[in-house]
N, C-alpha and C. Protein backbone atom coordinates (compact mmCIF):
# COMPACT_ATOMS: atom_id res chain seq x y z
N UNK A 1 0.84 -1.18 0.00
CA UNK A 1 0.00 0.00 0.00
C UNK A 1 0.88 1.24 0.00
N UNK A 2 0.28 2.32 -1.04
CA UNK A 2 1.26 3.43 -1.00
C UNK A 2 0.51 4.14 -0.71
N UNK A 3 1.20 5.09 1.14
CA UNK A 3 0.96 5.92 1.19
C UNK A 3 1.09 7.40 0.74
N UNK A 4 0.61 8.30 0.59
CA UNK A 4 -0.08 9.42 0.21
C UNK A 4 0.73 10.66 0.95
N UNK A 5 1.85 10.80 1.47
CA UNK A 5 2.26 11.50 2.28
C UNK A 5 2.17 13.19 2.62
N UNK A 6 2.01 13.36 1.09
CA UNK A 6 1.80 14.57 0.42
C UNK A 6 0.63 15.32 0.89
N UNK A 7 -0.37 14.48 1.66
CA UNK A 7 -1.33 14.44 1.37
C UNK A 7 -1.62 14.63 2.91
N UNK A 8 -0.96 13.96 3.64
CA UNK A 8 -0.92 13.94 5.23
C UNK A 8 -0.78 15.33 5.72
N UNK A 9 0.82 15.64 4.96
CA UNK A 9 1.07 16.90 5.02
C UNK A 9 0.84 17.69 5.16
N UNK A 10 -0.32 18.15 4.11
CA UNK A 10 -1.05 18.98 4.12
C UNK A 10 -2.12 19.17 4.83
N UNK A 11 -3.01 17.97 5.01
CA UNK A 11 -3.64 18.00 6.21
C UNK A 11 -3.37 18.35 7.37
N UNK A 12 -1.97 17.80 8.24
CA UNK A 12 -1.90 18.46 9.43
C UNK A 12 -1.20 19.40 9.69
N UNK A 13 -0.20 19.96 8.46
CA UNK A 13 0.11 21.08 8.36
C UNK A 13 -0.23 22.08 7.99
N UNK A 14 -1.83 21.95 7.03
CA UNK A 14 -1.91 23.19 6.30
C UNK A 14 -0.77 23.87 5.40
N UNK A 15 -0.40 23.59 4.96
CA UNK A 15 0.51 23.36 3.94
C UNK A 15 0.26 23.31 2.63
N UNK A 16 -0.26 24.21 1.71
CA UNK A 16 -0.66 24.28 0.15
C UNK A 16 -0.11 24.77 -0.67
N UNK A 17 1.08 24.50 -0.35
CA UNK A 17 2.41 24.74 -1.17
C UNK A 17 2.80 23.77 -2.49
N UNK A 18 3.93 23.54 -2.75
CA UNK A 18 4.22 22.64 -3.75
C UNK A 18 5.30 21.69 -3.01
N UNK A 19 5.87 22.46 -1.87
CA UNK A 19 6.10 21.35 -0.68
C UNK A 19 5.65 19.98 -0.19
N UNK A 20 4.85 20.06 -0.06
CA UNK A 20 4.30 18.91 0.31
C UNK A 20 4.80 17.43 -0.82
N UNK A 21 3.92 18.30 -1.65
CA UNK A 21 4.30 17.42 -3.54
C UNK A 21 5.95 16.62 -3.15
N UNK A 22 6.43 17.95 -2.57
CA UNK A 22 8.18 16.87 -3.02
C UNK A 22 8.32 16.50 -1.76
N UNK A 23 8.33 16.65 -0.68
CA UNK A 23 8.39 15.64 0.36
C UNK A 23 7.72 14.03 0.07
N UNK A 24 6.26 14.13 -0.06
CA UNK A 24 5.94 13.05 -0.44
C UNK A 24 6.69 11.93 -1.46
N UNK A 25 7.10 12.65 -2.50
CA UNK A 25 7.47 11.91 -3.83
C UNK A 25 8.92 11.46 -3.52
N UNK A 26 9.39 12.21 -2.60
CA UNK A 26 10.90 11.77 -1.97
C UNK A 26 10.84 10.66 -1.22
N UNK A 27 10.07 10.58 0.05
CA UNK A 27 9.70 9.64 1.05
C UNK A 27 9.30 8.66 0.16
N UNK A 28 8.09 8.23 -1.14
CA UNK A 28 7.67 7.28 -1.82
C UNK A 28 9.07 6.42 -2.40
N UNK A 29 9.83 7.61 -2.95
CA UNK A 29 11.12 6.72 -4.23
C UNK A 29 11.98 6.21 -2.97
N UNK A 30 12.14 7.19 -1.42
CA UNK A 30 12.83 6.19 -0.88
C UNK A 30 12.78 5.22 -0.35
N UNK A 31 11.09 4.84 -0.32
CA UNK A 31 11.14 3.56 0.29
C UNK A 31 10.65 2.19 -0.74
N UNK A 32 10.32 2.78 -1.91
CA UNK A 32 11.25 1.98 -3.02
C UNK A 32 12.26 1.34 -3.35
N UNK A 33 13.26 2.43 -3.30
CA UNK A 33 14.39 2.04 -3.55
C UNK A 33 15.40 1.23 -2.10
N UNK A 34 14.80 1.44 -1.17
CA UNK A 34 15.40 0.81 0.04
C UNK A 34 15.40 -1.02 0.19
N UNK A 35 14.66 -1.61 -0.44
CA UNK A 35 14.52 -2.70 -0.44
C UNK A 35 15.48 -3.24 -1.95
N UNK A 36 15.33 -2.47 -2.91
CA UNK A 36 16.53 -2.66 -3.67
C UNK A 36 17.63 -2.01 -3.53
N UNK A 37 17.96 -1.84 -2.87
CA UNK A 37 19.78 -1.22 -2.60
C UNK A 37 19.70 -2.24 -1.29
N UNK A 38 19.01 -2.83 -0.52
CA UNK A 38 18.90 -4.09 0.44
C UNK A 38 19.81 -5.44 -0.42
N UNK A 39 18.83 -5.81 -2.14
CA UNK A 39 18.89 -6.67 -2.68
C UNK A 39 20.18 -6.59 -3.32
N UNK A 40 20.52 -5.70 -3.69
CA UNK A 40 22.10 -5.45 -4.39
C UNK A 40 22.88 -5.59 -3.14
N UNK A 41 22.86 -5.31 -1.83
CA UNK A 41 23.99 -5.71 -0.86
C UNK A 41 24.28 -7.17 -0.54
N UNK A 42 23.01 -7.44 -0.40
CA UNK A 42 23.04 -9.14 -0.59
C UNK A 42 23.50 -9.80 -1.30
N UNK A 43 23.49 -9.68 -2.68
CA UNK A 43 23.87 -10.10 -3.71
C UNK A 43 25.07 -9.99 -3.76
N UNK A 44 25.91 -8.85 -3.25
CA UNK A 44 27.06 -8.54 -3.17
C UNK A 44 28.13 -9.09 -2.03
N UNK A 45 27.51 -9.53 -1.18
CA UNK A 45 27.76 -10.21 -0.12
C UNK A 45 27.73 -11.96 -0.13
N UNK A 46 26.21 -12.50 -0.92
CA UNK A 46 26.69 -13.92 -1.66
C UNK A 46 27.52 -14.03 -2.53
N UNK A 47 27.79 -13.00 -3.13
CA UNK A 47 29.27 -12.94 -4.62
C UNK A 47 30.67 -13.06 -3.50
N UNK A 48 30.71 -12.72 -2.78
CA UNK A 48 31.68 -12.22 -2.03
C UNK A 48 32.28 -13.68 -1.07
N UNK A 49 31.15 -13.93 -0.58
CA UNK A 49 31.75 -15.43 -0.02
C UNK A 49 31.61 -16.80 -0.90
N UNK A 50 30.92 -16.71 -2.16
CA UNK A 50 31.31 -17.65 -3.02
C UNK A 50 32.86 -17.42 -3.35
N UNK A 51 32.86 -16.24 -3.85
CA UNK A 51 34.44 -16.26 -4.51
C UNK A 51 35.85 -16.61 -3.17
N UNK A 52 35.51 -16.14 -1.89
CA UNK A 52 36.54 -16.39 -0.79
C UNK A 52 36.29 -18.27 -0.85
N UNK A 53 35.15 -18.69 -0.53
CA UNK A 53 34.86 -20.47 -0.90
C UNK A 53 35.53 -21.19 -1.80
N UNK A 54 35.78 -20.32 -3.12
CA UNK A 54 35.60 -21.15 -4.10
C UNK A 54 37.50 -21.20 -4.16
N UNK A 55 38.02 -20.49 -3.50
CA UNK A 55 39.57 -20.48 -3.38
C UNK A 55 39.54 -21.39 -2.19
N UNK A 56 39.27 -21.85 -1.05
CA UNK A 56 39.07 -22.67 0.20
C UNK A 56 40.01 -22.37 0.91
């Protein structure tokens, strides 16, 4: 579920700016992208002890 943050914002801030707009859209891409920059560390981390393994 994607929240609306933009939207919060403005509600309890009163806030009818164009502010809001980019807070929200910031908070959305970052918690997007947080679970993939998760998946690339991992990945980077199974690459990492295969290759130390695969020398024994």
């Amino acid at each position: 579920m994607r929240t609306n943050y933009a939207a919060v914002l403005r509600l309890f801030c009163g806030m009818h700016t164009v502010l809001p707009h980019l807070y929200g859209n910031l908070i959305n891409k970052a918690a997007v992208c947080a679970p993939l920059c998760a998946e690339q560390l991992n990945l980077v981390i199974t690459l990492t002890k295969c290759r130390i393994n695969s020398f024994g």
